[in-house]
N, C-alpha and C. Protein backbone atom coordinates (compact mmCIF):
# COMPACT_ATOMS: atom_id res chain seq x y z
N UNK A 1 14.16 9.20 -8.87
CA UNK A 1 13.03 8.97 -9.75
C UNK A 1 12.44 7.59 -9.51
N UNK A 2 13.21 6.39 -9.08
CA UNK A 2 13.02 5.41 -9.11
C UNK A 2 11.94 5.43 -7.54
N UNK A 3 12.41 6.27 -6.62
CA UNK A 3 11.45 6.16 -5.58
C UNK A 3 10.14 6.67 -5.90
N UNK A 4 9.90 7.44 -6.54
CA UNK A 4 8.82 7.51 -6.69
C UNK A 4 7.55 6.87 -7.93
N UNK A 5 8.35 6.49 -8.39
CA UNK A 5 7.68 5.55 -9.07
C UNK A 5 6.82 4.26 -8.61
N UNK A 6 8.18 3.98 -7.11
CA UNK A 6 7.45 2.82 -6.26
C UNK A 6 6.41 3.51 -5.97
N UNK A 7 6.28 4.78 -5.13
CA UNK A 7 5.18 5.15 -4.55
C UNK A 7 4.32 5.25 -5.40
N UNK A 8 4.09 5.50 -6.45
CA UNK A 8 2.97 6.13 -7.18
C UNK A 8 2.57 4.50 -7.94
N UNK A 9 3.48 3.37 -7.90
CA UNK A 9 2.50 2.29 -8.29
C UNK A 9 2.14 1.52 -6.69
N UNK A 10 2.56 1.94 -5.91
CA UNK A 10 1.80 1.76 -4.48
C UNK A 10 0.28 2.18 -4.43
N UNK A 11 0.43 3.68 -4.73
CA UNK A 11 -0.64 4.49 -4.11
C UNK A 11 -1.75 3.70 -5.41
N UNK A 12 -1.28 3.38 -6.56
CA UNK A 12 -2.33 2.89 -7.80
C UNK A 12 -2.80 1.43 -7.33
N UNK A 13 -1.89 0.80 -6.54
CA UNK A 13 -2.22 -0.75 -5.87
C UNK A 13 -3.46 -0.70 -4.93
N UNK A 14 -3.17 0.32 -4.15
CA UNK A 14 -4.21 0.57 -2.95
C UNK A 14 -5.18 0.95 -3.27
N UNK A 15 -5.61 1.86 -4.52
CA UNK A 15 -6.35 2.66 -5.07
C UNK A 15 -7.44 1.40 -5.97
N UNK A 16 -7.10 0.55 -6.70
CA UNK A 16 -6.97 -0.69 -7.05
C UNK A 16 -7.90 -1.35 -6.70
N UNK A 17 -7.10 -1.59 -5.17
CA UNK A 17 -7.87 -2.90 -4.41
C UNK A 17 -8.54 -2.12 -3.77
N UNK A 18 -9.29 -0.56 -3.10
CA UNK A 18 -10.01 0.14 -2.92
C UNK A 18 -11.16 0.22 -3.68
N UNK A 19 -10.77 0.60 -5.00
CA UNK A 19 -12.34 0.62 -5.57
C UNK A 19 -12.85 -0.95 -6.12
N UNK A 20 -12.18 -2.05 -6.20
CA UNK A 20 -12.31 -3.41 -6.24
C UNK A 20 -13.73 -3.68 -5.28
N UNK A 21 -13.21 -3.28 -4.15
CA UNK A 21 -14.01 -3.11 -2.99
C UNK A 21 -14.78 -2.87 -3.21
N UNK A 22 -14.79 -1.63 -3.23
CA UNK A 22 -16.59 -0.66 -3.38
C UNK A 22 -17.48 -1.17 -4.54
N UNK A 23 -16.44 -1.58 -5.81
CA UNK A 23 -17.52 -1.83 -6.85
C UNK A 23 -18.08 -3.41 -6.50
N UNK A 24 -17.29 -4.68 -5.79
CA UNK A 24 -17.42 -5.80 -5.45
C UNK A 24 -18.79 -6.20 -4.60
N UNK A 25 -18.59 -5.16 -2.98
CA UNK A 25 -19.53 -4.88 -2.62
C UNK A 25 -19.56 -6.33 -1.71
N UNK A 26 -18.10 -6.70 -1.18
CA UNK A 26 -17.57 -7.84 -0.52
C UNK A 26 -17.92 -7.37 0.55
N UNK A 27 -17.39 -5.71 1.30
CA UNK A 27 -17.29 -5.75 2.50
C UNK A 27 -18.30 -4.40 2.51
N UNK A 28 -19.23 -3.90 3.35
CA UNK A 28 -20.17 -3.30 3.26
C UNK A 28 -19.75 -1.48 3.25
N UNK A 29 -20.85 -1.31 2.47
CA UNK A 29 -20.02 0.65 1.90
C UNK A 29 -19.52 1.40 2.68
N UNK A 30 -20.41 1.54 4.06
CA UNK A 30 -20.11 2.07 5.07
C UNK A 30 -18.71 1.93 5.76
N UNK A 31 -18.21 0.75 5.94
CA UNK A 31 -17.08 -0.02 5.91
C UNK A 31 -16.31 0.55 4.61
N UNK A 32 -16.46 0.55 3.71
CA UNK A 32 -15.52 0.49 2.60
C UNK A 32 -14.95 2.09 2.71
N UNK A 33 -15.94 3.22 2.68
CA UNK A 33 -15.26 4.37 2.66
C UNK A 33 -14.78 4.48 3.58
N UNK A 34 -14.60 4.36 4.49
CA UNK A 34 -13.32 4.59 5.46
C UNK A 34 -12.12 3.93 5.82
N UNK A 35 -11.88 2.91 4.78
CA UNK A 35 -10.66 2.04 4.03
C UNK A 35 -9.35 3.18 4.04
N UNK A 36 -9.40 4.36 3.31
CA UNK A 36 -8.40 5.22 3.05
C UNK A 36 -8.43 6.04 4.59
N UNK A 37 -9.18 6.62 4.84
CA UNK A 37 -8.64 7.11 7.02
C UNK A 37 -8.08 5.65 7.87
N UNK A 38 -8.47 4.49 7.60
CA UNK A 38 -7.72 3.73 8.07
C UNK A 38 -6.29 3.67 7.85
N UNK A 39 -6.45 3.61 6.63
CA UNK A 39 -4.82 2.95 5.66
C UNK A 39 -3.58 4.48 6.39
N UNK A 40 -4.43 5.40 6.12
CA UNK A 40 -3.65 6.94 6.93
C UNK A 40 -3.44 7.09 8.07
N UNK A 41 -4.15 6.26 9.04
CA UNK A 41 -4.03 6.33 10.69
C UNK A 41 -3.03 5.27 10.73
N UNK A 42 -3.11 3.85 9.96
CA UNK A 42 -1.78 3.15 10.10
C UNK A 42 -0.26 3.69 9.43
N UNK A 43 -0.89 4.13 8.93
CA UNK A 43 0.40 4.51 8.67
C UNK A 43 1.19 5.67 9.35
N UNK A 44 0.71 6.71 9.90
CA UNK A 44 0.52 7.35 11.12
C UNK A 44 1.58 6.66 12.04
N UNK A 45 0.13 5.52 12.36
CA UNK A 45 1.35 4.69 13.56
C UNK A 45 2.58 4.26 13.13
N UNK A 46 2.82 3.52 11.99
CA UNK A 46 3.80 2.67 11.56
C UNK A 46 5.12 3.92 11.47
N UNK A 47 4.80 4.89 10.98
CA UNK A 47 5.89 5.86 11.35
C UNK A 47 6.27 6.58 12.96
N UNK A 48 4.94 6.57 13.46
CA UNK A 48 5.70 6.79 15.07
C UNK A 48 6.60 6.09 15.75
N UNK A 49 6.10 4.51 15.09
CA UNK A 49 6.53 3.18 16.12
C UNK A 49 8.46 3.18 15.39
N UNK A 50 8.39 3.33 14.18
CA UNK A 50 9.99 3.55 13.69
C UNK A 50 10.60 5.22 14.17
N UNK A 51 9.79 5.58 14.07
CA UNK A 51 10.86 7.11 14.98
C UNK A 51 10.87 6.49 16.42
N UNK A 52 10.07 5.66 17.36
CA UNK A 52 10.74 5.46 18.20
C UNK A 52 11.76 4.35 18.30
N UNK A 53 11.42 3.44 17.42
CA UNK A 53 12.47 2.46 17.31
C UNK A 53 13.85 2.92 17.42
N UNK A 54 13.69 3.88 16.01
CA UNK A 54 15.30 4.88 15.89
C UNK A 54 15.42 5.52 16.92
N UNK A 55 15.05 6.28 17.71
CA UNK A 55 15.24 6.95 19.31
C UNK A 55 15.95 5.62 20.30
N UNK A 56 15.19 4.95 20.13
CA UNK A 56 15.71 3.86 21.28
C UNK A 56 17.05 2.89 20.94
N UNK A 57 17.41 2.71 19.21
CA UNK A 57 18.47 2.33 19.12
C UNK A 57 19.44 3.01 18.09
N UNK A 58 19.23 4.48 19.10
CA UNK A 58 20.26 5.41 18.48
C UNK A 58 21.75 5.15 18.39
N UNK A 59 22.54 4.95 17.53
CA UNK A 59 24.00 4.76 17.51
C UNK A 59 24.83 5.35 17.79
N UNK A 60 25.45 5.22 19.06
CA UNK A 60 26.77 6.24 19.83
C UNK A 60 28.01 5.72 19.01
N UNK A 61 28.48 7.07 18.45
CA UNK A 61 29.83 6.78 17.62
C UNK A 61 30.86 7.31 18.14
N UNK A 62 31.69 7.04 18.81
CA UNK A 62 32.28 7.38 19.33
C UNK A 62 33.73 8.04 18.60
N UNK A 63 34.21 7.13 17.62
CA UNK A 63 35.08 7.56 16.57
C UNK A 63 34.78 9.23 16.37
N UNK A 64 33.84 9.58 15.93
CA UNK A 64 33.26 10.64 15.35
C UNK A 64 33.79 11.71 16.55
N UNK A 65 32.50 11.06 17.42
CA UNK A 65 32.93 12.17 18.83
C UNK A 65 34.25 13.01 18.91
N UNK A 66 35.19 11.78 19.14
CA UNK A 66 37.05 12.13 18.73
C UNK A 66 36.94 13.07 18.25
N UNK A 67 36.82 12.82 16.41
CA UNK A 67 37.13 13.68 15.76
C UNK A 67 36.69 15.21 16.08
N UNK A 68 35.21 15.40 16.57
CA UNK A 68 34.82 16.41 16.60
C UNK A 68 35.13 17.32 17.64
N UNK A 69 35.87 16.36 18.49
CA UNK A 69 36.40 17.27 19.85
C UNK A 69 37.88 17.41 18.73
N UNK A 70 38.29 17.03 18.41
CA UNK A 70 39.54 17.71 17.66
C UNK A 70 39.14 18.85 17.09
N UNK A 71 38.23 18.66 16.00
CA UNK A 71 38.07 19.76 15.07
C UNK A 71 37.73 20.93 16.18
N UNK A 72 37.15 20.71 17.18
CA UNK A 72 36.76 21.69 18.47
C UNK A 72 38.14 22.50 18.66
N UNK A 73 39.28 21.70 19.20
CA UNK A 73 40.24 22.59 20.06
C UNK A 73 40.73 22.87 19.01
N UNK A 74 40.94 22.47 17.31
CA UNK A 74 41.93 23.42 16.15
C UNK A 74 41.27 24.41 16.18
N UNK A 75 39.52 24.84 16.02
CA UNK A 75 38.99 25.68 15.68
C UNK A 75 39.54 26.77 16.99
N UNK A 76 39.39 26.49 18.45
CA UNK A 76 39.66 27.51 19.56
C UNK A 76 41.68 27.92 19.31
N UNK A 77 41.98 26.76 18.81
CA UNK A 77 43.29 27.85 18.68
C UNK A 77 43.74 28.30 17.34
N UNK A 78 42.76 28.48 16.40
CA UNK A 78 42.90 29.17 15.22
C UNK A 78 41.94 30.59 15.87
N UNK A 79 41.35 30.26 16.68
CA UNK A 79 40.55 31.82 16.90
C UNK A 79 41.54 32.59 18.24
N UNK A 80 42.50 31.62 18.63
CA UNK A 80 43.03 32.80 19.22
C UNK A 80 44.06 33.15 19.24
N UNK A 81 44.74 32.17 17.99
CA UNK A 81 45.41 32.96 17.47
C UNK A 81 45.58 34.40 16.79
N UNK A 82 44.33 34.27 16.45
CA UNK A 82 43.48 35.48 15.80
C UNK A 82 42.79 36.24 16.07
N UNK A 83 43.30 36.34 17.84
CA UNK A 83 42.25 37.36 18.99
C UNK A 83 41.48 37.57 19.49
N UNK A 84 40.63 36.19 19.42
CA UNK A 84 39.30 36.40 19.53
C UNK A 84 39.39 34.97 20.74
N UNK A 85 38.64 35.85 21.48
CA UNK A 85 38.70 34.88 23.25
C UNK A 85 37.36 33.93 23.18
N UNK A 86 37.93 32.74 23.25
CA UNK A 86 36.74 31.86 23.34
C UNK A 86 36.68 31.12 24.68
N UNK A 87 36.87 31.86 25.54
CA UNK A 87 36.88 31.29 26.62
C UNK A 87 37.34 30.70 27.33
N UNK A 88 37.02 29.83 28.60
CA UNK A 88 38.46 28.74 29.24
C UNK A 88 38.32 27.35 28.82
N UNK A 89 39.51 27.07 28.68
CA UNK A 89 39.72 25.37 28.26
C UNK A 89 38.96 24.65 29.09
């Protein structure tokens, strides 16, 4: 609940200093309505540029790995014990 609360006094901040704008008449109209396709194309980017960030400093865990090759070979010899051929080691 608390996250969205940030967002929704975000989106009222932007909204805010948006019509501030338009009614101010600082930066010219033409200019002003396309304030919100801007603010959406950056942000656009700002989420591509962190999905690649996270791609590029993806965390190899190796601990884990372990484990999961364990849980791997209990699972192949609980299945064949139980008849069912999973193939070659």
């Amino acid at each position: 609940m608390k996250h969205i609360l940030k967002i929704l006094a975000l989106v009222a901040a932007i909204s805010a200093i948006w019509i501030g704008l338009l009614r101010a008449s600082l930066v010219p109209r033409s200019y002003t309505w396309l304030l919100p396709i801007y603010l959406i194309v950056a942000l656009g980017c700002y989420g591509l540029l962190m999905v690649g960030i996270g791609l590029m400093l993806f965390p190899t865990c190796p601990r884990e790995a372990e484990l999961l090759q364990k849980d791997i070979a209990e699972a192949k010899e609980f299945l064949k014990e139980n008849g069912v051929d999973v193939g070659s080691d």
